[in-house]
C-alpha atoms as a PDB file:
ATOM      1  CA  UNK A   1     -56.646  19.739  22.781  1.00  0.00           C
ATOM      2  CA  UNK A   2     -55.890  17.943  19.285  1.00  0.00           C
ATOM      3  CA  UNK A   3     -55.515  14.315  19.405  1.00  0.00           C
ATOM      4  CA  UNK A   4     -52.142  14.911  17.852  1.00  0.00           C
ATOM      5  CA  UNK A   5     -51.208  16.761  20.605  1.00  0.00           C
ATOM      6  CA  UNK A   6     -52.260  14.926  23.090  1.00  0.00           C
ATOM      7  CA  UNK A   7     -49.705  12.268  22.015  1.00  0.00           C
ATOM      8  CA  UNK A   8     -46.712  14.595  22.415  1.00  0.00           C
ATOM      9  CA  UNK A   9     -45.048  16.778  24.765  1.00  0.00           C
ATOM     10  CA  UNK A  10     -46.587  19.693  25.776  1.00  0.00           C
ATOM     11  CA  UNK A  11     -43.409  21.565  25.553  1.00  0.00           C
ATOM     12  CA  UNK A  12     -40.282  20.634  23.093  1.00  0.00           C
ATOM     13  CA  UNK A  13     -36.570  22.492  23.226  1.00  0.00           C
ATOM     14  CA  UNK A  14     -34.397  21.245  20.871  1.00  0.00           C
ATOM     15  CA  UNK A  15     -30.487  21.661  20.811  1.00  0.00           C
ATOM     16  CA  UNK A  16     -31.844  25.328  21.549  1.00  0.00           C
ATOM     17  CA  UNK A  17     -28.655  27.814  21.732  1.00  0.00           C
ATOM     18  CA  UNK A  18     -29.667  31.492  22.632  1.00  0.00           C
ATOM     19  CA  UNK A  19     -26.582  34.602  22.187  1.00  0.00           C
ATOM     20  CA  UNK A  20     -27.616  38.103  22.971  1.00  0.00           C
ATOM     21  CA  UNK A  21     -25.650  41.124  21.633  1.00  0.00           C
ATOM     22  CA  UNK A  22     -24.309  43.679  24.191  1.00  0.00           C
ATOM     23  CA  UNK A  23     -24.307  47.548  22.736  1.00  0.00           C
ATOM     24  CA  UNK A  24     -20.611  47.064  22.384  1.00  0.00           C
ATOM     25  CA  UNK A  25     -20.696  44.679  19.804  1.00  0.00           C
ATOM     26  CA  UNK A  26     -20.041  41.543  22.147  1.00  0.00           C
ATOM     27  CA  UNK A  27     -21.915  38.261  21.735  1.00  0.00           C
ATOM     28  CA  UNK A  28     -23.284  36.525  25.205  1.00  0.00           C
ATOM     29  CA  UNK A  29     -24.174  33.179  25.155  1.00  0.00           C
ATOM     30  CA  UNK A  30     -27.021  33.256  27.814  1.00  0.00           C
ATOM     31  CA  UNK A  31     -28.487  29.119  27.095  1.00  0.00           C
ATOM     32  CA  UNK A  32     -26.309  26.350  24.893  1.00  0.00           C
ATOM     33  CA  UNK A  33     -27.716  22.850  23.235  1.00  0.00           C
ATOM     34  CA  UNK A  34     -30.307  22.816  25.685  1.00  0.00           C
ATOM     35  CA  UNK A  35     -32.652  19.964  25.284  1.00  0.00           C
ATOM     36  CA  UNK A  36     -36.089  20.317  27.618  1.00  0.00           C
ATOM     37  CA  UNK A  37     -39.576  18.676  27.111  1.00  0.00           C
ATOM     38  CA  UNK A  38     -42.340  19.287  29.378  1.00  0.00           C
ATOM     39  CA  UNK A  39     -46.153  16.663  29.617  1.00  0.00           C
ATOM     40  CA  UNK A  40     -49.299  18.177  28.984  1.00  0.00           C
ATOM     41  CA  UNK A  41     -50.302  19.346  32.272  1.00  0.00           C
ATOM     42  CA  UNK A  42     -46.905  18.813  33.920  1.00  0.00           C
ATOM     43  CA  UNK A  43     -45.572  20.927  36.514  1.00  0.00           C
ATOM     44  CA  UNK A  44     -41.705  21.634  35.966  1.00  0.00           C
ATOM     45  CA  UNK A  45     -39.602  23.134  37.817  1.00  0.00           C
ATOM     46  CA  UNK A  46     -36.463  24.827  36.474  1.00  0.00           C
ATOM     47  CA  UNK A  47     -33.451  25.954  38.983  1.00  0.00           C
ATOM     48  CA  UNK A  48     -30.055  26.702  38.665  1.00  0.00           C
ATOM     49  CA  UNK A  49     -27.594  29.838  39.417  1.00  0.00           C
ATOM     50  CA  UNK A  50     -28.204  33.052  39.153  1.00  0.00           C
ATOM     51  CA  UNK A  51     -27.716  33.987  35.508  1.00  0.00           C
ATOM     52  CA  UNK A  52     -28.129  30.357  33.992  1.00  0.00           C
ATOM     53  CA  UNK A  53     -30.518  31.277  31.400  1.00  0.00           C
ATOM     54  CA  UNK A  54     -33.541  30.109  33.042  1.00  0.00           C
ATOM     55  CA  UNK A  55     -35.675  33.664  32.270  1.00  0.00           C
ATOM     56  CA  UNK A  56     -33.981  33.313  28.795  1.00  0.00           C
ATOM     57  CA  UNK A  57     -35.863  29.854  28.866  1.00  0.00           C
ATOM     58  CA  UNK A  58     -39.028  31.119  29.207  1.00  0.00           C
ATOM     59  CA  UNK A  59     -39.341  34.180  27.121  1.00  0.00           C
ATOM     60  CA  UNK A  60     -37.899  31.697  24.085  1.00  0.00           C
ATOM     61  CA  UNK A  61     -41.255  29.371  25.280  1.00  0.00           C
ATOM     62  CA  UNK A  62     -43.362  32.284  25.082  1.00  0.00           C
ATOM     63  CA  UNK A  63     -41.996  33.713  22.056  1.00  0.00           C
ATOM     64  CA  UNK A  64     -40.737  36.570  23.799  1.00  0.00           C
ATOM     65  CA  UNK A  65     -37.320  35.579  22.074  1.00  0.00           C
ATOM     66  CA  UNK A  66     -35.833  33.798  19.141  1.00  0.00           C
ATOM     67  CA  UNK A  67     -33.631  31.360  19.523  1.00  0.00           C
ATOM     68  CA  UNK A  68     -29.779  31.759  17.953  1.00  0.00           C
ATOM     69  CA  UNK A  69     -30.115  27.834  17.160  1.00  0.00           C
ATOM     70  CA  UNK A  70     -32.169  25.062  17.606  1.00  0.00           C
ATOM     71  CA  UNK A  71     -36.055  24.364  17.890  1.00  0.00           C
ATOM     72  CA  UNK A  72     -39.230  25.173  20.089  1.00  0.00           C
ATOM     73  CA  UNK A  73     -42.338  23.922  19.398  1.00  0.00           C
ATOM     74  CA  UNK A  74     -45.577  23.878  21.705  1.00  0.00           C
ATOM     75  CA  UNK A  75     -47.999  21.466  21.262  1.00  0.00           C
ATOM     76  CA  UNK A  76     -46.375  20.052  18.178  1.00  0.00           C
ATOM     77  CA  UNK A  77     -46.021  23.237  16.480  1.00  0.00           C
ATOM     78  CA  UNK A  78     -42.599  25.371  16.261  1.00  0.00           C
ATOM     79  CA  UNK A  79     -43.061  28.713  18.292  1.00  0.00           C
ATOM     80  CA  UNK A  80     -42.581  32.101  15.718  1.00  0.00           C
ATOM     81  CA  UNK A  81     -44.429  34.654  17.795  1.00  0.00           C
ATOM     82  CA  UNK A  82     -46.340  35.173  21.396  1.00  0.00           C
ATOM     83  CA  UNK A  83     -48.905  32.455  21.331  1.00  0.00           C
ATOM     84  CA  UNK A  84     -52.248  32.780  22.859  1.00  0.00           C
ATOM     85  CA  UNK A  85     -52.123  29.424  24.809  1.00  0.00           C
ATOM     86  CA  UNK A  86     -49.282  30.368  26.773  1.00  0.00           C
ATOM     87  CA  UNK A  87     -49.781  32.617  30.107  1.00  0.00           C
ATOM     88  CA  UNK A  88     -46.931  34.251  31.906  1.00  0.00           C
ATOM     89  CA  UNK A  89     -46.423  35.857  35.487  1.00  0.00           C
ATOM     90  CA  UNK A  90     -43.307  37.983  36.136  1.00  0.00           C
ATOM     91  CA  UNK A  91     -41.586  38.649  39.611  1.00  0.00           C
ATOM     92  CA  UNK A  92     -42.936  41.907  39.644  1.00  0.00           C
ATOM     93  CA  UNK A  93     -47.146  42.300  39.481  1.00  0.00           C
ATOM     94  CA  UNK A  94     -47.408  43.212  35.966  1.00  0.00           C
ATOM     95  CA  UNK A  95     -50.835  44.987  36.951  1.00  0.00           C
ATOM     96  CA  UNK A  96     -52.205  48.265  35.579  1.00  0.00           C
ATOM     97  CA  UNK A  97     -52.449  50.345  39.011  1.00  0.00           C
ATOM     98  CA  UNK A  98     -54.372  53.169  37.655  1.00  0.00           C
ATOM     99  CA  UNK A  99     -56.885  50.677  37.262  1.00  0.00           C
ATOM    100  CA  UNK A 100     -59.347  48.235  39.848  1.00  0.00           C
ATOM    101  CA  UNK A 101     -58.817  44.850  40.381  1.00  0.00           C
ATOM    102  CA  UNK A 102     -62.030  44.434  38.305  1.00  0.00           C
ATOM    103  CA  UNK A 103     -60.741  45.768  35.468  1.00  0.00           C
ATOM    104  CA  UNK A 104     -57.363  44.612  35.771  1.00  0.00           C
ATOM    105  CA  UNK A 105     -58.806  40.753  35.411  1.00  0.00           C
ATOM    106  CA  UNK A 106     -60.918  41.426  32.947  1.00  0.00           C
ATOM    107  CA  UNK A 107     -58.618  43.031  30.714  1.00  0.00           C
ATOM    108  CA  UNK A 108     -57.476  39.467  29.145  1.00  0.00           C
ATOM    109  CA  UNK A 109     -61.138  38.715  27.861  1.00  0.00           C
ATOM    110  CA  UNK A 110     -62.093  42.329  26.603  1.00  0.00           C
ATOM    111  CA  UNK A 111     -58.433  42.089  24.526  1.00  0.00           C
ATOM    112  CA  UNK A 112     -59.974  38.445  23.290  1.00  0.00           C
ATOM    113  CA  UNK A 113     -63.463  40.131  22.308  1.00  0.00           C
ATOM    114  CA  UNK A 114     -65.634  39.615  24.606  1.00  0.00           C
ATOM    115  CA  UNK A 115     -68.136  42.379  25.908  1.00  0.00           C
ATOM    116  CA  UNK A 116     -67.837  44.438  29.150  1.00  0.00           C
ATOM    117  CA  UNK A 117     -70.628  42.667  30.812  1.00  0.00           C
ATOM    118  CA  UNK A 118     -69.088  39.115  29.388  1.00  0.00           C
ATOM    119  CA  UNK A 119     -65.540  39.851  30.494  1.00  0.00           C
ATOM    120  CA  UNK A 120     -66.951  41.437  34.264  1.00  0.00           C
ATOM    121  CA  UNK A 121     -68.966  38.369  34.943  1.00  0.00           C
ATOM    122  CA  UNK A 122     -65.486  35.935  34.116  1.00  0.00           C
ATOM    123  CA  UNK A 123     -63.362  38.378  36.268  1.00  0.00           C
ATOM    124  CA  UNK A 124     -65.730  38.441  39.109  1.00  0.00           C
ATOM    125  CA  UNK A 125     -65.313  34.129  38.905  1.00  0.00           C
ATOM    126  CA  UNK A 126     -61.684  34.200  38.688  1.00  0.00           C
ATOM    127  CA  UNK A 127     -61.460  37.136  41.662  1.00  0.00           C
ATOM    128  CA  UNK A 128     -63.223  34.940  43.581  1.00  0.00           C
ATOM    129  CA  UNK A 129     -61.271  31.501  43.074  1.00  0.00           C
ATOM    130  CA  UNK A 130     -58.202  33.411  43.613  1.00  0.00           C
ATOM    131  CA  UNK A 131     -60.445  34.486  47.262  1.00  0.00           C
ATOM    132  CA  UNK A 132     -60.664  38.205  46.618  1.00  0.00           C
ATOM    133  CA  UNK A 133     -64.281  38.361  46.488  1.00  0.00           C
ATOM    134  CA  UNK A 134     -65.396  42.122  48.244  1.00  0.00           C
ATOM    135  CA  UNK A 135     -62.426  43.645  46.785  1.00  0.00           C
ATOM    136  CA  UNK A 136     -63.066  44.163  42.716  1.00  0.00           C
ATOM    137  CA  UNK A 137     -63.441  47.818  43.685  1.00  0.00           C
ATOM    138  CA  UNK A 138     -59.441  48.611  45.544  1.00  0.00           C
ATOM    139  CA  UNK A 139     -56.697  49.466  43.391  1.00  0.00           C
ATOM    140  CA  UNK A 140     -53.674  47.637  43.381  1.00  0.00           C
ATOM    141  CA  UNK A 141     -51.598  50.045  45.855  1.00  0.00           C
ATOM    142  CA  UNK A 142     -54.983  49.190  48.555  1.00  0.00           C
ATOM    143  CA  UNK A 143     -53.731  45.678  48.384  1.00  0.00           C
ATOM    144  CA  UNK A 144     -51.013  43.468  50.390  1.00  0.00           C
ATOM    145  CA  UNK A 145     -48.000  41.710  48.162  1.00  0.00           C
ATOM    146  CA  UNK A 146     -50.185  38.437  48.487  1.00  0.00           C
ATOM    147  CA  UNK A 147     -53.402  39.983  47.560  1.00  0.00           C
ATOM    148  CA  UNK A 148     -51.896  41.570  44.212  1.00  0.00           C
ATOM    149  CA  UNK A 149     -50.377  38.427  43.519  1.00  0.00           C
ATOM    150  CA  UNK A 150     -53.463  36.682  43.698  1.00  0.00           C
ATOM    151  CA  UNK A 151     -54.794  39.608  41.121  1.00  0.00           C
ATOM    152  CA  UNK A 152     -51.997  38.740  38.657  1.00  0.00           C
ATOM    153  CA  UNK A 153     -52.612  35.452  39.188  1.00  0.00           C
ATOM    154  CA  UNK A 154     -56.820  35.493  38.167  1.00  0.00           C
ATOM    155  CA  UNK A 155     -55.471  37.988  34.922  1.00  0.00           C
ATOM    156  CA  UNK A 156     -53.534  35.041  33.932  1.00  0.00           C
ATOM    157  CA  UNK A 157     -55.355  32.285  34.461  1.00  0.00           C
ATOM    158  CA  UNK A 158     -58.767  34.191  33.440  1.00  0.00           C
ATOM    159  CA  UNK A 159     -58.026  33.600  29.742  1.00  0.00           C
ATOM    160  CA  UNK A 160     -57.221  29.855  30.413  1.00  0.00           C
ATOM    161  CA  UNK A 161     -53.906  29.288  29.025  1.00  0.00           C
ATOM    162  CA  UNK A 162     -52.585  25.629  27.815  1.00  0.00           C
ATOM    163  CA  UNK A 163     -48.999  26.813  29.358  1.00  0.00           C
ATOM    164  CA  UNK A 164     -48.453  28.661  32.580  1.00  0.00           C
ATOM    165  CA  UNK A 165     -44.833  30.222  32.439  1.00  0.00           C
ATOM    166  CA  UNK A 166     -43.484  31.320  36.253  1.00  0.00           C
ATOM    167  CA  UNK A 167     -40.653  33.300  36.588  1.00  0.00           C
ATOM    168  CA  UNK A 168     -39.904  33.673  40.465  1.00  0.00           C
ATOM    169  CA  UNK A 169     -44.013  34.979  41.275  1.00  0.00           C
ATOM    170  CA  UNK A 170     -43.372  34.309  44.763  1.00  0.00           C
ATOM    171  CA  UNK A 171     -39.628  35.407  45.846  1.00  0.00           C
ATOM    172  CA  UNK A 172     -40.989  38.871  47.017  1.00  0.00           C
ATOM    173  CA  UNK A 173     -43.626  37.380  49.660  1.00  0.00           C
ATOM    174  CA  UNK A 174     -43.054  36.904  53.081  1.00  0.00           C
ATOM    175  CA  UNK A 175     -42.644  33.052  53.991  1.00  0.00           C
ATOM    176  CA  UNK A 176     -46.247  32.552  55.676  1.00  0.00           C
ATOM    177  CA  UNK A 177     -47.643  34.132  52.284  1.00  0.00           C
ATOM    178  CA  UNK A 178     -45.297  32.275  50.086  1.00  0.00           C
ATOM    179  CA  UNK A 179     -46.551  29.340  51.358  1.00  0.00           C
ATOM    180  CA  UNK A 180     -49.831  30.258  51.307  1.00  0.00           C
ATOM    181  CA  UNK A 181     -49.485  30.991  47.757  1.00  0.00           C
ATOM    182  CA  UNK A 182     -47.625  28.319  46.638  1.00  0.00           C
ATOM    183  CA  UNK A 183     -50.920  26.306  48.005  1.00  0.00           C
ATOM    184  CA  UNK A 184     -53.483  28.403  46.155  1.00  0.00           C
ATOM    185  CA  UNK A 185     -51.335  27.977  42.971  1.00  0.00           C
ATOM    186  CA  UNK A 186     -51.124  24.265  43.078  1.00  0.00           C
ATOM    187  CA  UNK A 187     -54.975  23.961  43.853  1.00  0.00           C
ATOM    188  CA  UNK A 188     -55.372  26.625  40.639  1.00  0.00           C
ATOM    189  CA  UNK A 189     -53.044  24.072  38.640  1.00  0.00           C
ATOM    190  CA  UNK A 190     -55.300  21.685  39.421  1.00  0.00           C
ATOM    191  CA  UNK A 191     -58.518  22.541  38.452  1.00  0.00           C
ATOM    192  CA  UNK A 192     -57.132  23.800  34.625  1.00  0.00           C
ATOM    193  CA  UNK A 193     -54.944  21.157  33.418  1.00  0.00           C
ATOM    194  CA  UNK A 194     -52.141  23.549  32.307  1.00  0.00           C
ATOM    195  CA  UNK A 195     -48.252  22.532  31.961  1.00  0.00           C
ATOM    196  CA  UNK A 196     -46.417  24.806  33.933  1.00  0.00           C
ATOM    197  CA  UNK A 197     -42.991  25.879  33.703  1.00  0.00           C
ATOM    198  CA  UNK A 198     -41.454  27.873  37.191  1.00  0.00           C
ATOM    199  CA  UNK A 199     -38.407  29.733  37.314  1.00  0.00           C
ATOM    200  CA  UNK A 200     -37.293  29.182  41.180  1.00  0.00           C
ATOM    201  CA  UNK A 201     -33.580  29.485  42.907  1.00  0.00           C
ATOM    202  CA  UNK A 202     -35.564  28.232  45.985  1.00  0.00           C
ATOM    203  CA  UNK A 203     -34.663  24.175  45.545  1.00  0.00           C
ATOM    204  CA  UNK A 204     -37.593  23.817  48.613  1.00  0.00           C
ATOM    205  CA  UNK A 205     -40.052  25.296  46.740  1.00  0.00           C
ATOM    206  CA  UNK A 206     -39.407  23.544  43.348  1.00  0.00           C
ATOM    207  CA  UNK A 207     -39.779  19.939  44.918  1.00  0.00           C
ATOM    208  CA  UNK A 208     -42.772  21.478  46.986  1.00  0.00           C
ATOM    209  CA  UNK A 209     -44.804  21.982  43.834  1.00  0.00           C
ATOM    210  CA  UNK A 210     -43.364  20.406  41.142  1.00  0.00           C
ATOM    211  CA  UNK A 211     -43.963  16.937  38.888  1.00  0.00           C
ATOM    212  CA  UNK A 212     -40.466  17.029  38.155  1.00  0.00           C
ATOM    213  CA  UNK A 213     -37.401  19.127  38.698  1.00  0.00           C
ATOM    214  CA  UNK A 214     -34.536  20.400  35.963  1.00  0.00           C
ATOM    215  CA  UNK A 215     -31.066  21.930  37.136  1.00  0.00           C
ATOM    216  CA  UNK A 216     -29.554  23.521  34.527  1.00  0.00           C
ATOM    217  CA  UNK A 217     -25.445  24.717  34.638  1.00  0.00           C
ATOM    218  CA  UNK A 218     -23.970  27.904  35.420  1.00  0.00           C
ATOM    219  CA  UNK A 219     -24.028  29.774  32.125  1.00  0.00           C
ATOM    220  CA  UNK A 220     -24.336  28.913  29.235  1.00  0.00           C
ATOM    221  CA  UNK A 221     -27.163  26.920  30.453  1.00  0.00           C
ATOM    222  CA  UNK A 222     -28.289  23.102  29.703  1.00  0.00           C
ATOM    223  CA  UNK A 223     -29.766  20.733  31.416  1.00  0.00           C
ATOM    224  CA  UNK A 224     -27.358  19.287  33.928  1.00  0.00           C
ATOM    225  CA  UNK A 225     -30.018  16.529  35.703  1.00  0.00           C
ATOM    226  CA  UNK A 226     -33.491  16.227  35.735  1.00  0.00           C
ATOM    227  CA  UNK A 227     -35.373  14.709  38.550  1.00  0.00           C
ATOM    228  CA  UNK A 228     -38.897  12.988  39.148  1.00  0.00           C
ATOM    229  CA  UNK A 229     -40.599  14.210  42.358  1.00  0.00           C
ATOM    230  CA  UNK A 230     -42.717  10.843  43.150  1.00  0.00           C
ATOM    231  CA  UNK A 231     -44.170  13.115  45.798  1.00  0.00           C
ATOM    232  CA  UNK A 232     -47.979  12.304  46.307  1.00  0.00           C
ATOM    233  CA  UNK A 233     -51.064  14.719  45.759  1.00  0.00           C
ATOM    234  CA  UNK A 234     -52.738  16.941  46.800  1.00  0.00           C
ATOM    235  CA  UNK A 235     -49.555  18.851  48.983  1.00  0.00           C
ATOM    236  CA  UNK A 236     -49.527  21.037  51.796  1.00  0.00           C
ATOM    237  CA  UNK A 237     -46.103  23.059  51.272  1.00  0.00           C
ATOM    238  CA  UNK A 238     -45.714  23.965  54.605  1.00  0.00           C
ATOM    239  CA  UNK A 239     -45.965  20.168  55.407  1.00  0.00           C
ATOM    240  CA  UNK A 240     -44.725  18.647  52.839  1.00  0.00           C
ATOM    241  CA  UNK A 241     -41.214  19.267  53.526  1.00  0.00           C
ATOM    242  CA  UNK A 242     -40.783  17.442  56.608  1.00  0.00           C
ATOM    243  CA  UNK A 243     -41.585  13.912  54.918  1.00  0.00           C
ATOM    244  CA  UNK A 244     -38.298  11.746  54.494  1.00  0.00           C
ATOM    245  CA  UNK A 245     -39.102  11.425  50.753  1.00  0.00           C
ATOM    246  CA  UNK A 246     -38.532  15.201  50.899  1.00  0.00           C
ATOM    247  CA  UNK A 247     -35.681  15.228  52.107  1.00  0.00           C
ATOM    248  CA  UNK A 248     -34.181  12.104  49.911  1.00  0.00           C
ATOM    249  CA  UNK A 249     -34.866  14.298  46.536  1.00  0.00           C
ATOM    250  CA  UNK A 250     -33.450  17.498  48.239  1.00  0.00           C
ATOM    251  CA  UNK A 251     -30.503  15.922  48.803  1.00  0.00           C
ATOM    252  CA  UNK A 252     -29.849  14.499  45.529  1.00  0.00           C
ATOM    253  CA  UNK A 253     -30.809  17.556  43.536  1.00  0.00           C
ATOM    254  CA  UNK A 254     -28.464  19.795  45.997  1.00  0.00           C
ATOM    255  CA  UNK A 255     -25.541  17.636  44.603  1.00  0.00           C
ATOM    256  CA  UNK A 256     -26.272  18.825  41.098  1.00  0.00           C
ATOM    257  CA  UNK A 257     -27.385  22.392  42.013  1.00  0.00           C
ATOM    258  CA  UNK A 258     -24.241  23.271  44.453  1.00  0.00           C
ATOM    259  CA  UNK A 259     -21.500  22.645  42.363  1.00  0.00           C
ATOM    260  CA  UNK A 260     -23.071  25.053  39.914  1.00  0.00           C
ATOM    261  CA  UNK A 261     -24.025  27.237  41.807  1.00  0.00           C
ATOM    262  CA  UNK A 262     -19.912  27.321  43.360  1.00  0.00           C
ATOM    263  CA  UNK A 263     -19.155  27.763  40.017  1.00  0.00           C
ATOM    264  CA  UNK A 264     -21.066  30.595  39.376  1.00  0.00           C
ATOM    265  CA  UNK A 265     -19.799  32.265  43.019  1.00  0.00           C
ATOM    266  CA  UNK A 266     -16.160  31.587  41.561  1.00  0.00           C
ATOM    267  CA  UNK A 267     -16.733  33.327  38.462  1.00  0.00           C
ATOM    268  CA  UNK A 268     -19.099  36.467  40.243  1.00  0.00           C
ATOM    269  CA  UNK A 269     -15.802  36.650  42.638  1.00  0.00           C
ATOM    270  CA  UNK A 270     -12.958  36.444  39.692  1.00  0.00           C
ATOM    271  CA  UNK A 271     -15.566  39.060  37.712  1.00  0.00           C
ATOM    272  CA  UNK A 272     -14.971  41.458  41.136  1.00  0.00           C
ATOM    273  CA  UNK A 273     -11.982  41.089  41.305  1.00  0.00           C
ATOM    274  CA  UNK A 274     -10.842  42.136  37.963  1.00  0.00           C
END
């Protein structure tokens, strides 16, 4: 890292307004003024309603999108394209299943130049952090949910990004491999140093494994309330949530979160309706 951007945020929205245009013409106005900054190696949390913008939010970090108005910069510099430093896991395994988990994980490095044998001997590291060692051979439809989870989560991490964007990588799992998961991810975090941004509507799991928390309004979305998790480290998610502390922040966040998300309910309802 720069010494000039070590002295900044990791992360910088700015007054960032984002409108999409339907294939009728009309203009949707998915995110307004919203204002979010994230540490180097911070883990944030984003939640909110369902349709509050908080995809939009990453895939205008990653470059994905263009904002409508305002600025994003990462690391100090404004965002024009898909940067290199920024990694990204999707709800669904965004894994090549014609191929082996082998060369599924090594497919970052070989992209970035390195040689087969190079980029096999870095995959076999990262399959084995991510404890899939014995299985570089299956294919993903061999594997459980968690086990191709894990896969997406050593292509990702593999070619060491600076920013780790999240957008719900956990909401198909059963709860005993959620949390399991959610473990391995926060000992992953760990060990690289990378600010992470993770899309959530699960306010447990945000507060489980987040530095801070951000509720943001029923669409358009801004920030409605952030909140400091003064949680200590290292966490056990399954345990963590039965310590009072817990259960303080949950309850302040949950005033925030509810009334948007009864807003949003109102306006799915009135949508119905009509």
């Amino acid at each position: 890292m720069r010494e000039a951007d070590a002295k900044g945020p990791a992360i910088e929205l700015r007054g960032v307004t984002k409108r999409f245009v339907s294939p009728s013409g009309k203009s949707f106005t998915a995110l307004r003024d919203l204002d979010l900054t994230v540490a180097a190696g911070e883990f944030c949390a984003v939640v909110g309603p369902t349709g509050c913008g908080k995809s939009t939010t990453l895939a205008l970090i990653s470059g994905l999108e263009p904002p409508s108005v305002g600025t994003i910069r990462v690391f100090g510099e404004p965002v024009r394209s898909v940067g290199r430093s920024v990694g990204y896991v999707f709800q669904r395994d965004a894994v090549f299943p014609w191929k082996s988990v082998l060369d599924n994980v090594a497919m970052g490095p070989r992209l970035r130049g390195a040689d087969t044998e190079k980029a096999n001997i870095q995959a076999r590291e990262w399959i084995a952090r991510v404890g899939l060692a014995g299985f570089e051979l299956y294919y993903p439809h061999q594997l459980s949910g968690g086990m191709r989870k894990r896969v997406a989560l050593a292509q990702t991490l593999i070619n060491q990004p600076r920013i780790l964007l999240m957008d719900e990588p956990f909401s198909a799992l059963d709860v005993q491999t959620r949390a399991l998961m959610e473990n391995e991810l926060l000992e992953l975090w760990a060990s690289t140093g990378a600010s992470v941004v993770f899309v959530t509507h699960d306010l447990e799991e945000a507060i489980g494994l987040a530095d801070r928390v951000v509720v943001i309004t029923a669409g358009p979305g801004t920030v409605k309330g952030t909140y400091r998790v003064d949680l200590p480290r290292p966490r056990n998610i399954a345990e963590v949530r039965f310590q009072p502390r817990f259960i303080e922040i949950y309850e302040e966040i949950w005033k925030d979160l509810r009334d948007e998300v009864l807003v949003s309910y109102e306006r799915s309802k009135h949508l119905v309706a009509s």
